[in-house]
Protein backbone atom coordinates (compact mmCIF):
# COMPACT_ATOMS: atom_id res chain seq x y z
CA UNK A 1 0.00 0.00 0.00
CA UNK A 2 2.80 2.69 0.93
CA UNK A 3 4.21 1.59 -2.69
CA UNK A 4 1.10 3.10 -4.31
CA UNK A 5 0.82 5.65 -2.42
CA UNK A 6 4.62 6.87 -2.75
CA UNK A 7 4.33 6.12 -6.45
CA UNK A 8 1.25 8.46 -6.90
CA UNK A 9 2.69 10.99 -5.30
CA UNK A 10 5.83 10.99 -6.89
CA UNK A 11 3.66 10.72 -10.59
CA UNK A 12 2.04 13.58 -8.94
CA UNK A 13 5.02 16.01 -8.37
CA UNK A 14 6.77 14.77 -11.25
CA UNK A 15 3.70 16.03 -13.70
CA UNK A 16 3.23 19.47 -11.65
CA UNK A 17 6.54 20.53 -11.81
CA UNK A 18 7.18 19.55 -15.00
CA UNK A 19 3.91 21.53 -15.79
CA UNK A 20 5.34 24.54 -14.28
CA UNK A 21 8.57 24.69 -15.73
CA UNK A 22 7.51 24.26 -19.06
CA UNK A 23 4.62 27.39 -18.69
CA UNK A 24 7.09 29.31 -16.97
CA UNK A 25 9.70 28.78 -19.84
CA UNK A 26 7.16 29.39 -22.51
CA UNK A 27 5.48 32.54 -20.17
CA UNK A 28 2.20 31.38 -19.43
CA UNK A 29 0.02 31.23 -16.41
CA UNK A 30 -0.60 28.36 -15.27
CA UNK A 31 -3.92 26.39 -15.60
CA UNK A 32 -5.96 26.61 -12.24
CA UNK A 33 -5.87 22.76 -11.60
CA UNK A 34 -2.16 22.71 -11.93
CA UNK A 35 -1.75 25.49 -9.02
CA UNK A 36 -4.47 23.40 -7.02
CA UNK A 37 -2.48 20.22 -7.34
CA UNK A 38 0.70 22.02 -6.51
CA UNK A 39 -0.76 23.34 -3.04
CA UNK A 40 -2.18 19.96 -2.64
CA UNK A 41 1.15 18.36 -2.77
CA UNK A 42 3.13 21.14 -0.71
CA UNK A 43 -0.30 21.00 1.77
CA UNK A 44 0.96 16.95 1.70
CA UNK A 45 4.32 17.24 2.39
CA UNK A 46 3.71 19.58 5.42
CA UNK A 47 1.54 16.95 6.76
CA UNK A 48 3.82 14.15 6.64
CA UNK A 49 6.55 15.61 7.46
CA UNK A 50 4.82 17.30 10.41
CA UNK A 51 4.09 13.68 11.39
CA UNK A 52 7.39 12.34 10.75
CA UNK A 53 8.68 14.49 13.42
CA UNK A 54 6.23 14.12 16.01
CA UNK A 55 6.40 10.28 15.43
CA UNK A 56 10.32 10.40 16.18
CA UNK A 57 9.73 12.95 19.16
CA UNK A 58 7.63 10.16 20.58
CA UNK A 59 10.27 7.17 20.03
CA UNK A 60 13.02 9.25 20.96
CA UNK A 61 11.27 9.76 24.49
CA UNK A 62 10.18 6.20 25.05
């Protein structure tokens, strides 16, 4: 399951920043759902890195 998941989101990031570089090469805005899927991912990141570091707060104490 964490295969899939990492997969996705690597599909994910690899089509949104690709997306971004090429608009910002050819100076375009970019398309609305490309901007919502890059907060998504950064909103994702946050998140699991947020609960990376709370999960090796707790093992360091115990």
């Amino acid at each position: 399951m964490a295969e899939f998941a990492i997969f996705t989101y690597g599909m994910l990031a690899t089509f949104v920043l690709s997306g971004a570089s090429r608009n910002k090469k050819l100076q375009r805005r970019n398309p609305a759902v490309l901007e919502y899927l890059g907060y998504l991912l950064c909103g994702v990141s946050a998140g699991a890195g947020m609960l990376l570091l709370g999960y090796a707060a707790v093992r360091s104490v115990l």
